[in-house]
PDB file of N, CA and C in Angstrom:
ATOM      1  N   UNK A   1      79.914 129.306 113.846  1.00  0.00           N
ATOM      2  CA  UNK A   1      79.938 130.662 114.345  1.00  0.00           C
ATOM      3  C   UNK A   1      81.210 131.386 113.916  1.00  0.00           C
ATOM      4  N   UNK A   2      82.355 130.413 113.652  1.00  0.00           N
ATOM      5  CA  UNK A   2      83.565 131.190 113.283  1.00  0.00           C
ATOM      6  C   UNK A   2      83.551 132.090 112.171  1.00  0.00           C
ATOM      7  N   UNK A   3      82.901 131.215 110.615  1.00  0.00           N
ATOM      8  CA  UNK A   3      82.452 131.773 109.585  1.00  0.00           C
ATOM      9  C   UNK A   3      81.622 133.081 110.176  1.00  0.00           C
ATOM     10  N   UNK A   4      80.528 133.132 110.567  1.00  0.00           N
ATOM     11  CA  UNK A   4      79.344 134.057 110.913  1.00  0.00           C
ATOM     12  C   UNK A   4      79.411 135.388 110.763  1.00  0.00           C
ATOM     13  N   UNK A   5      79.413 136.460 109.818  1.00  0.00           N
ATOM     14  CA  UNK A   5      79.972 137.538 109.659  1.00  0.00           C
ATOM     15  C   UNK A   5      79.299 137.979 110.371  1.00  0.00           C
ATOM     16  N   UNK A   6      77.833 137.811 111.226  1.00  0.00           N
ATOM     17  CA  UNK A   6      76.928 138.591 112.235  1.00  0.00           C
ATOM     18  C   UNK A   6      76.969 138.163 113.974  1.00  0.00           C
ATOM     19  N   UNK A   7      77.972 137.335 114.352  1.00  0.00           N
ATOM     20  CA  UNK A   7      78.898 136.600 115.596  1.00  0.00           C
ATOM     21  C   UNK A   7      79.514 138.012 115.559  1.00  0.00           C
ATOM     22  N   UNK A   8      79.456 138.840 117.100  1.00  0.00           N
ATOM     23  CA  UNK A   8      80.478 139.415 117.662  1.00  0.00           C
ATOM     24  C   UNK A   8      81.364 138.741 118.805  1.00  0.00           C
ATOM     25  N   UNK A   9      81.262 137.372 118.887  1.00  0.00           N
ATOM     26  CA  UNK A   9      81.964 136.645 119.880  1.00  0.00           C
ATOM     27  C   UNK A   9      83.527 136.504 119.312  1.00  0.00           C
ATOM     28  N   UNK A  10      84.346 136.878 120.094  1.00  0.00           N
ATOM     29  CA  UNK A  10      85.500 137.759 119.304  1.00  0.00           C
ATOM     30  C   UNK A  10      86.589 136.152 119.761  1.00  0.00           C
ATOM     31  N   UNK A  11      85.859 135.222 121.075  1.00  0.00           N
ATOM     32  CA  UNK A  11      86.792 134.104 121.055  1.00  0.00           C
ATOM     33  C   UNK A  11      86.689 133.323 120.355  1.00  0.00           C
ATOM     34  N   UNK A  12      85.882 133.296 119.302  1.00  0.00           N
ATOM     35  CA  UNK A  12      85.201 132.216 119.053  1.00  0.00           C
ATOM     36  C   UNK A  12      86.469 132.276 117.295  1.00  0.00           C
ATOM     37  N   UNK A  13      86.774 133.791 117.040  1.00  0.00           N
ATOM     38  CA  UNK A  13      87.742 133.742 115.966  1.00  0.00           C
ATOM     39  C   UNK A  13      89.134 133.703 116.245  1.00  0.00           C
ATOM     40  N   UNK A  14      89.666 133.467 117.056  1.00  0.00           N
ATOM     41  CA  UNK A  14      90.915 133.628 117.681  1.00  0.00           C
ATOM     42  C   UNK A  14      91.282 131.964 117.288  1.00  0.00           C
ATOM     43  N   UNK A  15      90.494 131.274 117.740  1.00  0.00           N
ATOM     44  CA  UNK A  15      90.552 129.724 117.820  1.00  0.00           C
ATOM     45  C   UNK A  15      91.021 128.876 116.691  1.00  0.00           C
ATOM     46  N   UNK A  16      91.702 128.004 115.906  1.00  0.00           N
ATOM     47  CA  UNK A  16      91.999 127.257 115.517  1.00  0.00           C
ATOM     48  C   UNK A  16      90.378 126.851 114.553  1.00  0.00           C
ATOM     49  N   UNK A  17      90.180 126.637 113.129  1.00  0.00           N
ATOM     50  CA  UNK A  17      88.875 126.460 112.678  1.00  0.00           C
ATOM     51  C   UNK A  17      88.698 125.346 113.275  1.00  0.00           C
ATOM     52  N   UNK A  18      89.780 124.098 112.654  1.00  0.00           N
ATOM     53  CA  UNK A  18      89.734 122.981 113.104  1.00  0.00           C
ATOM     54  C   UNK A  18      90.661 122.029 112.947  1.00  0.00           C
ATOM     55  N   UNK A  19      91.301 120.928 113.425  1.00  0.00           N
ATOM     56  CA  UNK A  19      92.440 119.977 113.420  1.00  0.00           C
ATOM     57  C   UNK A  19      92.296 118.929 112.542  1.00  0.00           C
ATOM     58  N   UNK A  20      93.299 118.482 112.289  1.00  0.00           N
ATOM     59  CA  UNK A  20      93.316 117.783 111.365  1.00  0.00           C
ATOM     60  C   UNK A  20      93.891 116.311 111.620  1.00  0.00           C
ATOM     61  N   UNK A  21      93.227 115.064 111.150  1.00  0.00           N
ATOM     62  CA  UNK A  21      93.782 113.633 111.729  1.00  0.00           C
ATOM     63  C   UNK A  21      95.180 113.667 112.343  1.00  0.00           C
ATOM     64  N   UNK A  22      96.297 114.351 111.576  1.00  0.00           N
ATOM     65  CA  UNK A  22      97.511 114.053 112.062  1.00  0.00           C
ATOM     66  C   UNK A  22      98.039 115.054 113.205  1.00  0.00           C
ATOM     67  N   UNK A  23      97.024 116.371 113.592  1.00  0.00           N
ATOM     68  CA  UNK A  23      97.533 116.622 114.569  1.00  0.00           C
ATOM     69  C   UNK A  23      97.506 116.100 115.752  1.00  0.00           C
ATOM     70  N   UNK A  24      98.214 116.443 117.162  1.00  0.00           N
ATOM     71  CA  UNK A  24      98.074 115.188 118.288  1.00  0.00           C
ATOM     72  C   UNK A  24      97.233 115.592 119.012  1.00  0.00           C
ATOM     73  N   UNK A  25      96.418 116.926 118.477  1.00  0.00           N
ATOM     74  CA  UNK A  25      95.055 117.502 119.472  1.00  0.00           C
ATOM     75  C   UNK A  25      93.746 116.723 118.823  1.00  0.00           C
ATOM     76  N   UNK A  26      93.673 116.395 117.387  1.00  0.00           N
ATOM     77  CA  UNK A  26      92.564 115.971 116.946  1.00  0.00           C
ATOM     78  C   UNK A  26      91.837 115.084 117.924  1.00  0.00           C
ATOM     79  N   UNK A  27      90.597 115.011 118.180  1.00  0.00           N
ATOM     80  CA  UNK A  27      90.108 114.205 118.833  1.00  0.00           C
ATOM     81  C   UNK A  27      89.793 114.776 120.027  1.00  0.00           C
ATOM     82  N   UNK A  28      90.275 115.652 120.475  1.00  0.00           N
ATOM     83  CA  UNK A  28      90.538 115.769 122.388  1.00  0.00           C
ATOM     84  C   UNK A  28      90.065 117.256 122.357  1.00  0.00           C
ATOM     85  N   UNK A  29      89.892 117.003 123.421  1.00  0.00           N
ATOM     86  CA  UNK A  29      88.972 118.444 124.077  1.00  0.00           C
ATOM     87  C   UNK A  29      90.216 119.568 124.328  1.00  0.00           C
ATOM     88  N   UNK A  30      89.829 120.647 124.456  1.00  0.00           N
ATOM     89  CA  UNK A  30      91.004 122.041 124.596  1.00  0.00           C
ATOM     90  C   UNK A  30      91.490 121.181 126.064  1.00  0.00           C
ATOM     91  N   UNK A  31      92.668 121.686 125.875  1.00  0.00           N
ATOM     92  CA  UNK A  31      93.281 121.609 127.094  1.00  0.00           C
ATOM     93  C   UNK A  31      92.873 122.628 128.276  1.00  0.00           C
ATOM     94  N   UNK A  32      92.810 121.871 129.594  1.00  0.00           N
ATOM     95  CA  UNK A  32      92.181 123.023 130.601  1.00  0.00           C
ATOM     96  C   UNK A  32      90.592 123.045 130.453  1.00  0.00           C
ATOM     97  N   UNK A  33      90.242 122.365 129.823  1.00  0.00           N
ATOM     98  CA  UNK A  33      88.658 122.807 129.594  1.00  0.00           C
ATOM     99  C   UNK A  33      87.833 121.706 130.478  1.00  0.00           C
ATOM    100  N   UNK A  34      86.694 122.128 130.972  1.00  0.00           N
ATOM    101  CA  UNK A  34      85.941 121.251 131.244  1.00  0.00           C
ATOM    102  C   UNK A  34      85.620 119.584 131.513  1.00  0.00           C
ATOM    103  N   UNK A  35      85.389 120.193 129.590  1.00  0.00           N
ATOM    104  CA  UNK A  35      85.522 119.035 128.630  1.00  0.00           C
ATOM    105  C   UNK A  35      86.664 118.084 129.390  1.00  0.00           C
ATOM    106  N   UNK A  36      87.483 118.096 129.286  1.00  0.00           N
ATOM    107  CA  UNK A  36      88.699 117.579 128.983  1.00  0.00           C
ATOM    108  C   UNK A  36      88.768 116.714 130.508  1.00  0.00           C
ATOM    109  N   UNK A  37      88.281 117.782 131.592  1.00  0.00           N
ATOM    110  CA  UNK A  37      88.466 117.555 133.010  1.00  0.00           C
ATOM    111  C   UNK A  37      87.245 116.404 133.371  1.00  0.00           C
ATOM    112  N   UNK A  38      86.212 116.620 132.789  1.00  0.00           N
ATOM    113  CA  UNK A  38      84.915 115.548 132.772  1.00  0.00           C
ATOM    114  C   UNK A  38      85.460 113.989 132.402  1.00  0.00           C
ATOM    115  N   UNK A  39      86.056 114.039 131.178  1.00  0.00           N
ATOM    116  CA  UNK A  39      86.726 113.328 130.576  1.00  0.00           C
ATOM    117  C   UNK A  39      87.815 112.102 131.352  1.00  0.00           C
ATOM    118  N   UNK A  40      88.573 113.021 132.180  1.00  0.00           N
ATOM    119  CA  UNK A  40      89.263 112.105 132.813  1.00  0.00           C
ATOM    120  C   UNK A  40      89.114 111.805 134.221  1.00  0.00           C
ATOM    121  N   UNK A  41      88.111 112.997 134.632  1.00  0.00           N
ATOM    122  CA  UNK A  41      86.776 111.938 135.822  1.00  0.00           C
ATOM    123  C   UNK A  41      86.528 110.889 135.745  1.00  0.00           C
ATOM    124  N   UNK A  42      85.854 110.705 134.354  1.00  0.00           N
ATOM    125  CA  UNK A  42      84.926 109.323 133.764  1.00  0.00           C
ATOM    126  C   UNK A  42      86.036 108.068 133.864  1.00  0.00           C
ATOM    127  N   UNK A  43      87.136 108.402 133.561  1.00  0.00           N
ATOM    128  CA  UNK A  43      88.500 107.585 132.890  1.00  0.00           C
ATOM    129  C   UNK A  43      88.822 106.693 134.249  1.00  0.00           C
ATOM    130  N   UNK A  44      89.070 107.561 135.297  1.00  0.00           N
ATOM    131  CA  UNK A  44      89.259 107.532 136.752  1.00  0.00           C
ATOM    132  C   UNK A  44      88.064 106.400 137.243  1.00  0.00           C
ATOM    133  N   UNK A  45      86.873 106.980 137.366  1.00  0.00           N
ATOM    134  CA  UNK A  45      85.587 105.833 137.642  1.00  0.00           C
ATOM    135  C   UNK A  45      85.857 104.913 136.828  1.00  0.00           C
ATOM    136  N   UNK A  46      85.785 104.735 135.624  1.00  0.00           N
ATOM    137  CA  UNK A  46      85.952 103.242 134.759  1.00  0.00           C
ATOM    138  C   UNK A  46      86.960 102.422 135.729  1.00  0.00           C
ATOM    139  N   UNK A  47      87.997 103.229 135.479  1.00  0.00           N
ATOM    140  CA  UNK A  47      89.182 102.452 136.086  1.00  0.00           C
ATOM    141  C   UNK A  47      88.973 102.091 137.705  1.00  0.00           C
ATOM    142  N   UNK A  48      88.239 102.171 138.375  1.00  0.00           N
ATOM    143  CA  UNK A  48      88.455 101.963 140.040  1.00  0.00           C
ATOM    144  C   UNK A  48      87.144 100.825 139.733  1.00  0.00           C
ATOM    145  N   UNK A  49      86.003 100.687 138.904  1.00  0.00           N
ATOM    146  CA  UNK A  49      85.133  99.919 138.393  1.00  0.00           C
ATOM    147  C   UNK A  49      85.295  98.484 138.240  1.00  0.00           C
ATOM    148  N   UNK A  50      86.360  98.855 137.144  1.00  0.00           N
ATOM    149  CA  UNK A  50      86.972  97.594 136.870  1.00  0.00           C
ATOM    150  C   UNK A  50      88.118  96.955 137.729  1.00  0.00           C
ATOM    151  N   UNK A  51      88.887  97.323 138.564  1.00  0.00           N
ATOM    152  CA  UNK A  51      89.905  97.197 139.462  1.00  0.00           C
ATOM    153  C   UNK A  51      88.633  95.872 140.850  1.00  0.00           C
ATOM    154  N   UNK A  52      87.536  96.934 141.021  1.00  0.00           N
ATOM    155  CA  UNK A  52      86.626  96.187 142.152  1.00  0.00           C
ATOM    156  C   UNK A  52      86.203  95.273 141.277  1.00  0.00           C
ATOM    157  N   UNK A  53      85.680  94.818 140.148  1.00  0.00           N
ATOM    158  CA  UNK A  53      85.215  93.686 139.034  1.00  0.00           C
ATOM    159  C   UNK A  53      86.403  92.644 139.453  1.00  0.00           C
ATOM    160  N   UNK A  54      87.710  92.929 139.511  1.00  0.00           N
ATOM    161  CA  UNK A  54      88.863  91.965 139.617  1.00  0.00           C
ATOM    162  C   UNK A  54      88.879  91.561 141.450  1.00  0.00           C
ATOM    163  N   UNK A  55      88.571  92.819 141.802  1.00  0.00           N
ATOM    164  CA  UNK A  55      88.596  92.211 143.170  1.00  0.00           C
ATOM    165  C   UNK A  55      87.265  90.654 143.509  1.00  0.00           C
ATOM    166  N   UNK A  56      86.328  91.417 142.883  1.00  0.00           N
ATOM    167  CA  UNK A  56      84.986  90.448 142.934  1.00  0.00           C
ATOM    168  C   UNK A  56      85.255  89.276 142.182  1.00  0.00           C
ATOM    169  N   UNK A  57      85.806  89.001 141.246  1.00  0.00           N
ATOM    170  CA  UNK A  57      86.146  87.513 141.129  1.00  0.00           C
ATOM    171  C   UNK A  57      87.357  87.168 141.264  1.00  0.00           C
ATOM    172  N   UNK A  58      88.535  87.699 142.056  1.00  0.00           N
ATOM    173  CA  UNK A  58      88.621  86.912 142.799  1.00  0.00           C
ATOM    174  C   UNK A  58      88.413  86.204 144.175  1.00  0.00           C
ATOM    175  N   UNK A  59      87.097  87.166 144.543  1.00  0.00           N
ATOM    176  CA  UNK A  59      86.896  86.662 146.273  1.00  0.00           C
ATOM    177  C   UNK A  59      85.685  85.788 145.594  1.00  0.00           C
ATOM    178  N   UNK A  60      84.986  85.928 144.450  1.00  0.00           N
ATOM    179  CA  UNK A  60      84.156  84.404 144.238  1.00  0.00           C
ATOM    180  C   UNK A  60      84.375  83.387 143.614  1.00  0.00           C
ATOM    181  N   UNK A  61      85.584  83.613 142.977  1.00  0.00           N
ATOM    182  CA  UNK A  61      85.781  82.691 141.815  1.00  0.00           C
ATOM    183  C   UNK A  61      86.757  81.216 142.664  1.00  0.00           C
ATOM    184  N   UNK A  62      87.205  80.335 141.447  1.00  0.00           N
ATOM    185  CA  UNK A  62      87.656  79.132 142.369  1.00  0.00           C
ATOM    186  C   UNK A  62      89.067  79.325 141.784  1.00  0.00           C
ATOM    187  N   UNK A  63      90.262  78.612 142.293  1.00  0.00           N
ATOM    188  CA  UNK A  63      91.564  78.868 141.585  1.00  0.00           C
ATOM    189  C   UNK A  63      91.538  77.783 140.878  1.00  0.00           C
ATOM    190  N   UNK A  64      92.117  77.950 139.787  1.00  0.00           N
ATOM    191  CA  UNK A  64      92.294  76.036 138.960  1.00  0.00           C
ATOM    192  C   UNK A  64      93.412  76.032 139.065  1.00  0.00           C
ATOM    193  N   UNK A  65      93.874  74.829 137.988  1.00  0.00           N
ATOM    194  CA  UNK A  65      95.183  74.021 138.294  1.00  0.00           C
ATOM    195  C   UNK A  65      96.293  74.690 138.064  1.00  0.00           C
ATOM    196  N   UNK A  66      96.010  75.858 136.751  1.00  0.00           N
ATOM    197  CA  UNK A  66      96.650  76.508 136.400  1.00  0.00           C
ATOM    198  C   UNK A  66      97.200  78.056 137.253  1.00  0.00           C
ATOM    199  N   UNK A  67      96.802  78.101 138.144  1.00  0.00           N
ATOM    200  CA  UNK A  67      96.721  79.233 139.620  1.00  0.00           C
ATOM    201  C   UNK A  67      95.642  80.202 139.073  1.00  0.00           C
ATOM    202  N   UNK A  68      95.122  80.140 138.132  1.00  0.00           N
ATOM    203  CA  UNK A  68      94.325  81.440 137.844  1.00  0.00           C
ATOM    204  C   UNK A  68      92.967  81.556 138.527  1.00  0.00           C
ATOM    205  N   UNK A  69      92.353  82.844 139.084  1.00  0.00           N
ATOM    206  CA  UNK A  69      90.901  82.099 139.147  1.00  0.00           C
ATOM    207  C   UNK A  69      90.026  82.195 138.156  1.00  0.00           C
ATOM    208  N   UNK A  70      89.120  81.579 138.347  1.00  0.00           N
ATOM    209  CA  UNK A  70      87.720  81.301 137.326  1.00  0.00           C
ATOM    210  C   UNK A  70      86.474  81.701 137.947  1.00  0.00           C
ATOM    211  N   UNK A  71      85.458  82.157 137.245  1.00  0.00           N
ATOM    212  CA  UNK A  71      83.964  82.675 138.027  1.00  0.00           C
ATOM    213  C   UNK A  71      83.228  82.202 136.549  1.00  0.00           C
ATOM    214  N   UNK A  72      82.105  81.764 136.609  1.00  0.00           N
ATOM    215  CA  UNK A  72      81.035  81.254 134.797  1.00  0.00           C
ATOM    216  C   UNK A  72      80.281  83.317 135.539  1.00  0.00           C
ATOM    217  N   UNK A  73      80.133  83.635 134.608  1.00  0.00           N
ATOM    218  CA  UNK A  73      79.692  84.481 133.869  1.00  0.00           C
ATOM    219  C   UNK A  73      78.193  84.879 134.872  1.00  0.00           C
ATOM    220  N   UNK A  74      77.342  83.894 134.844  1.00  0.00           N
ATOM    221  CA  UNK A  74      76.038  83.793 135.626  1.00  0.00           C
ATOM    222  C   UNK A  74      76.113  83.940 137.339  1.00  0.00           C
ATOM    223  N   UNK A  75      77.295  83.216 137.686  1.00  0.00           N
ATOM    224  CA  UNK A  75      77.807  83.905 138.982  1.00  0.00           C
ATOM    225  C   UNK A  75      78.327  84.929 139.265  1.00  0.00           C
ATOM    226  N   UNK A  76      78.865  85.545 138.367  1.00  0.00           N
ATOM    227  CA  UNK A  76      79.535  86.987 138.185  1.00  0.00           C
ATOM    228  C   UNK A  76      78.314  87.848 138.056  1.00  0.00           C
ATOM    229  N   UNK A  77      77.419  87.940 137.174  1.00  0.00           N
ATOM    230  CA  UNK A  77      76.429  88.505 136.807  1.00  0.00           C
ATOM    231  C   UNK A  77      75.623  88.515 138.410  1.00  0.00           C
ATOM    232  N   UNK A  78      75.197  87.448 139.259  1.00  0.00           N
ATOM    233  CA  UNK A  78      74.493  87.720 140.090  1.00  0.00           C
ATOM    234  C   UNK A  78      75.224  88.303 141.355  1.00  0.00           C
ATOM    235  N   UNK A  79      76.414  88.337 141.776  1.00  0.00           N
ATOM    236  CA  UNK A  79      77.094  88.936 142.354  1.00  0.00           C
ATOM    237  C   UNK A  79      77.190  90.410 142.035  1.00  0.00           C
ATOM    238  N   UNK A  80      77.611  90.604 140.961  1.00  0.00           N
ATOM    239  CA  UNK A  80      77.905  91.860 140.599  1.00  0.00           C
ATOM    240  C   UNK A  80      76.753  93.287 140.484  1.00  0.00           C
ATOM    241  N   UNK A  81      75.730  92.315 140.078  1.00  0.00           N
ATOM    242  CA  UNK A  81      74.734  93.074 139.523  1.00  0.00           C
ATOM    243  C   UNK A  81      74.125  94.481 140.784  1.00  0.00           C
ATOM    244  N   UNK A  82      74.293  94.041 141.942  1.00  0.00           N
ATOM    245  CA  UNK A  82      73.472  94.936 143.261  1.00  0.00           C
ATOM    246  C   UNK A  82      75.000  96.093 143.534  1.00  0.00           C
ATOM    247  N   UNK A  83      75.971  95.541 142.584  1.00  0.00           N
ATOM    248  CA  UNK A  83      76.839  96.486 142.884  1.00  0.00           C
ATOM    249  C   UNK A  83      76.830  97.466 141.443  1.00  0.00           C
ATOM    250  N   UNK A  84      76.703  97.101 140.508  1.00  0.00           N
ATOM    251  CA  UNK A  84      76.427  97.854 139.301  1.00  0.00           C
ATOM    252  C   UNK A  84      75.973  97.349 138.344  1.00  0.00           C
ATOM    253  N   UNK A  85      74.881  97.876 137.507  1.00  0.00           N
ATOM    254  CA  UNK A  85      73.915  97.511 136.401  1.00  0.00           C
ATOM    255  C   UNK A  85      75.020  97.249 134.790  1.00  0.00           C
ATOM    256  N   UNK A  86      76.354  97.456 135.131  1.00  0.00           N
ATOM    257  CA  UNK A  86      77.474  97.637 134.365  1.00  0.00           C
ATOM    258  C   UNK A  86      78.333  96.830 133.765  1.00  0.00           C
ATOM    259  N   UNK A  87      77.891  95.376 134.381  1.00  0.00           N
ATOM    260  CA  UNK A  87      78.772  94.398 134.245  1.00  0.00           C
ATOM    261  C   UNK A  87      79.494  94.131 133.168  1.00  0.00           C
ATOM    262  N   UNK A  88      78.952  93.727 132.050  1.00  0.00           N
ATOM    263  CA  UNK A  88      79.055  93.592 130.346  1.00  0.00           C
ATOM    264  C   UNK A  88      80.583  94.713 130.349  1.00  0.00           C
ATOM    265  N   UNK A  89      79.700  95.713 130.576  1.00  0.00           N
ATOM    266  CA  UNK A  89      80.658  96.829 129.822  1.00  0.00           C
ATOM    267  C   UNK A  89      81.946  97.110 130.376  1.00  0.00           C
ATOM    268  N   UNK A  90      81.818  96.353 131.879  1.00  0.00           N
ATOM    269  CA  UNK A  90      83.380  96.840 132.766  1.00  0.00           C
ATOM    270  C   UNK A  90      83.798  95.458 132.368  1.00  0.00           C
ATOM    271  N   UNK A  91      83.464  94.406 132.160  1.00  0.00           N
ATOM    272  CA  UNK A  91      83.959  93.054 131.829  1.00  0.00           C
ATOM    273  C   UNK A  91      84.888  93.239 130.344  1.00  0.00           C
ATOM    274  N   UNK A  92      84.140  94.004 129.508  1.00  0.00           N
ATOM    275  CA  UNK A  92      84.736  94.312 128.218  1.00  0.00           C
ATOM    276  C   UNK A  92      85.746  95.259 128.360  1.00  0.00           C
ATOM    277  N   UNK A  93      85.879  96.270 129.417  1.00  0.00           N
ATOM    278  CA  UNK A  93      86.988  97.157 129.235  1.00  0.00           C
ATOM    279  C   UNK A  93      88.193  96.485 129.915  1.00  0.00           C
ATOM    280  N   UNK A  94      88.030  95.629 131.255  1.00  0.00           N
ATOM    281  CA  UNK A  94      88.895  94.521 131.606  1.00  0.00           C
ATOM    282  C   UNK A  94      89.590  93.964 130.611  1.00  0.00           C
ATOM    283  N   UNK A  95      89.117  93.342 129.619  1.00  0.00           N
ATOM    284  CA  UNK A  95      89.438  92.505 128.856  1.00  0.00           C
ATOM    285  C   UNK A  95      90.237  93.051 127.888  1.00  0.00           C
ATOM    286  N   UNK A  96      89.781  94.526 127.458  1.00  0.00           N
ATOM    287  CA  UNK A  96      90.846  95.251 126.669  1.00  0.00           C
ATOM    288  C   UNK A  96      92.126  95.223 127.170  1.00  0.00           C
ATOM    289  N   UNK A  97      91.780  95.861 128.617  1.00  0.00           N
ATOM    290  CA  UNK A  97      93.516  95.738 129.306  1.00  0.00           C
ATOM    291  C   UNK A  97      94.049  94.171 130.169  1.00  0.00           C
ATOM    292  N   UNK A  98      93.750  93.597 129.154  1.00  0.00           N
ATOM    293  CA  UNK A  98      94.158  92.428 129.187  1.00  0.00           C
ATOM    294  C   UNK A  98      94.207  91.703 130.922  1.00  0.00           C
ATOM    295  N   UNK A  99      93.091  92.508 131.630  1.00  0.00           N
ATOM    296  CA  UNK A  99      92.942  91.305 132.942  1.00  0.00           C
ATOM    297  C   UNK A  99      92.094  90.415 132.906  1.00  0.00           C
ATOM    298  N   UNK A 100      91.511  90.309 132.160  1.00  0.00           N
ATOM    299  CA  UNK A 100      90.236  89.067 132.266  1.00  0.00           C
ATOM    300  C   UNK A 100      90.379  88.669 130.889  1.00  0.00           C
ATOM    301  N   UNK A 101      89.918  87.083 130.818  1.00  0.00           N
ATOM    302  CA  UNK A 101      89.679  86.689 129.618  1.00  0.00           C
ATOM    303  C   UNK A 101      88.044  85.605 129.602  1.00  0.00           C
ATOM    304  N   UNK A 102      88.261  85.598 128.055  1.00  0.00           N
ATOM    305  CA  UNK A 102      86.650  84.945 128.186  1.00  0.00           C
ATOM    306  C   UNK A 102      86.203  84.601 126.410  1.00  0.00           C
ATOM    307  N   UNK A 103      85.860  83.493 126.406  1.00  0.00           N
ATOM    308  CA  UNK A 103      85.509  83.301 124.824  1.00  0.00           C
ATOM    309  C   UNK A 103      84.189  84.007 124.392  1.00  0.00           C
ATOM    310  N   UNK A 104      84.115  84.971 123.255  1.00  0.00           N
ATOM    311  CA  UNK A 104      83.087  85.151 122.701  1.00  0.00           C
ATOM    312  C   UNK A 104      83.189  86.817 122.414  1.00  0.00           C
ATOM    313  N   UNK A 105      82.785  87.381 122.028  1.00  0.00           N
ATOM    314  CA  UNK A 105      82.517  88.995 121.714  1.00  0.00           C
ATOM    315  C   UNK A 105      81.896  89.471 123.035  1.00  0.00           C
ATOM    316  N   UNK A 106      80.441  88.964 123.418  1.00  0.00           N
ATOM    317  CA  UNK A 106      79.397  89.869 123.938  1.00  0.00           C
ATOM    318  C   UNK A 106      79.057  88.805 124.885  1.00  0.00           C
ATOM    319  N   UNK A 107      78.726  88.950 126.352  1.00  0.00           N
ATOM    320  CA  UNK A 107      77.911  88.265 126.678  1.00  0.00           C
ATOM    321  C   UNK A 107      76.442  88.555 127.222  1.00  0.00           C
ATOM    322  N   UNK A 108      75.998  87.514 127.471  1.00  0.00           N
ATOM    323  CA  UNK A 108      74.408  87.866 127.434  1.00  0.00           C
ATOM    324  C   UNK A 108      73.879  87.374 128.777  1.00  0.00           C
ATOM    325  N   UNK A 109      73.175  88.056 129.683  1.00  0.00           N
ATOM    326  CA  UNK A 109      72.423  87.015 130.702  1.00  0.00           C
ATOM    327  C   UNK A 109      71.859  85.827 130.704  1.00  0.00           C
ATOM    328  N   UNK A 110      71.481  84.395 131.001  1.00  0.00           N
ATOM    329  CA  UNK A 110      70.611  83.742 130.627  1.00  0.00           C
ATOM    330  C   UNK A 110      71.635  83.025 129.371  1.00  0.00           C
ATOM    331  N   UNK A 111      71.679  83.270 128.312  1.00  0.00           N
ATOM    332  CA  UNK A 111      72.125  82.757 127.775  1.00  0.00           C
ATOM    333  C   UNK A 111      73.765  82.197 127.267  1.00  0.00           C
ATOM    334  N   UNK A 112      74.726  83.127 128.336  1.00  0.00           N
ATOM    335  CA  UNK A 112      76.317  82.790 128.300  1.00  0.00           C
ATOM    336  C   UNK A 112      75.937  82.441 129.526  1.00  0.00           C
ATOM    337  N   UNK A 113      75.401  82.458 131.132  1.00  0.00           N
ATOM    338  CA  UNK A 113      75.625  82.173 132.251  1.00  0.00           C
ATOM    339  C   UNK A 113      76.565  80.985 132.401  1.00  0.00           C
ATOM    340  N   UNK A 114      76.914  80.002 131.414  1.00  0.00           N
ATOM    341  CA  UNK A 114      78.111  78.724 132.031  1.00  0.00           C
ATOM    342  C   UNK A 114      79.540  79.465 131.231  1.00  0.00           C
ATOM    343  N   UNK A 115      79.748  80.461 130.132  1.00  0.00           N
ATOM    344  CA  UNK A 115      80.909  81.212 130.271  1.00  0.00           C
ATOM    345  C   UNK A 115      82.130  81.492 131.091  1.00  0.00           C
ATOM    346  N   UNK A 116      83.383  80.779 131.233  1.00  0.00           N
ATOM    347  CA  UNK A 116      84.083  81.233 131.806  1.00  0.00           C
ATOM    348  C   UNK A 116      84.801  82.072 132.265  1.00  0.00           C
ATOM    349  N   UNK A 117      85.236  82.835 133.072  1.00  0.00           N
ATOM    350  CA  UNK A 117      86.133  84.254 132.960  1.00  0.00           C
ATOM    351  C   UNK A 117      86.810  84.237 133.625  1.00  0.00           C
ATOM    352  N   UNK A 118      88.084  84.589 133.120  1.00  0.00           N
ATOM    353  CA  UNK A 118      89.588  83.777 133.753  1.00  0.00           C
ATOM    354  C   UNK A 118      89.883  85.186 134.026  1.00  0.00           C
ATOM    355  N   UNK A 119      90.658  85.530 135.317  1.00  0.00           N
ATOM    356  CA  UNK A 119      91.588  86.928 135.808  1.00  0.00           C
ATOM    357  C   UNK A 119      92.502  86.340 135.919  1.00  0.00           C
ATOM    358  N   UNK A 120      93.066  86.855 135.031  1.00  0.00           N
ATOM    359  CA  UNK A 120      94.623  87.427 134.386  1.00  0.00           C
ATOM    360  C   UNK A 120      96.078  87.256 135.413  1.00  0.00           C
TER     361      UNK A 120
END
């Protein structure tokens, strides 16, 4: 629409065409916008998601020798599941921020259920 010589939307030319990799806006929504505010709603829920994921194993998991606790994957999964259809994906963002650990990429129902998952 910026191009558009037949656009009388007069904000729409004021605006920046577009950013470029090295600026520090690329990527991100206008500031103040919506966008931006949706954005770190979502950020907020992930994060309180995964915080209760840590709470939940450790009120099921067992402590080992090493003080950490442990939960297999299939107990986590059936615990978790009546609390959110989400598990996989909050297990994986855990793991980014380094509170949980666990061998493998992906896990699967049924078929990782003896998987270990160690909190951090």
């Amino acid at each position: 629409q910026r191009k558009n010589p037949f656009s009388s939307d007069d904000r729409l030319a004021s605006k920046p065409a577009h950013t470029h990799r090295g600026d520090p806006t690329y990527g991100r929504p206008p500031e103040g916008s919506r966008t931006e505010q949706r954005g770190k709603d979502a950020h907020s829920h992930v994060g309180k998601e995964v915080e209760e994921l840590c709470l939940i194993i450790r009120r099921t998991g067992v402590v080992g020798e090493d003080g950490h606790v442990s939960v297999t994957f299939g107990q986590l999964f059936e615990t978790y599941v009546t609390i959110s259809n989400k598990v996989v994906g909050i297990l994986l963002r855990a793991r980014k921020h380094g509170l949980v650990h666990f061998e493998g990429e992906m896990l699967w129902q049924g078929k990782d259920d003896d998987v270990v998952i160690t909190l951090l």
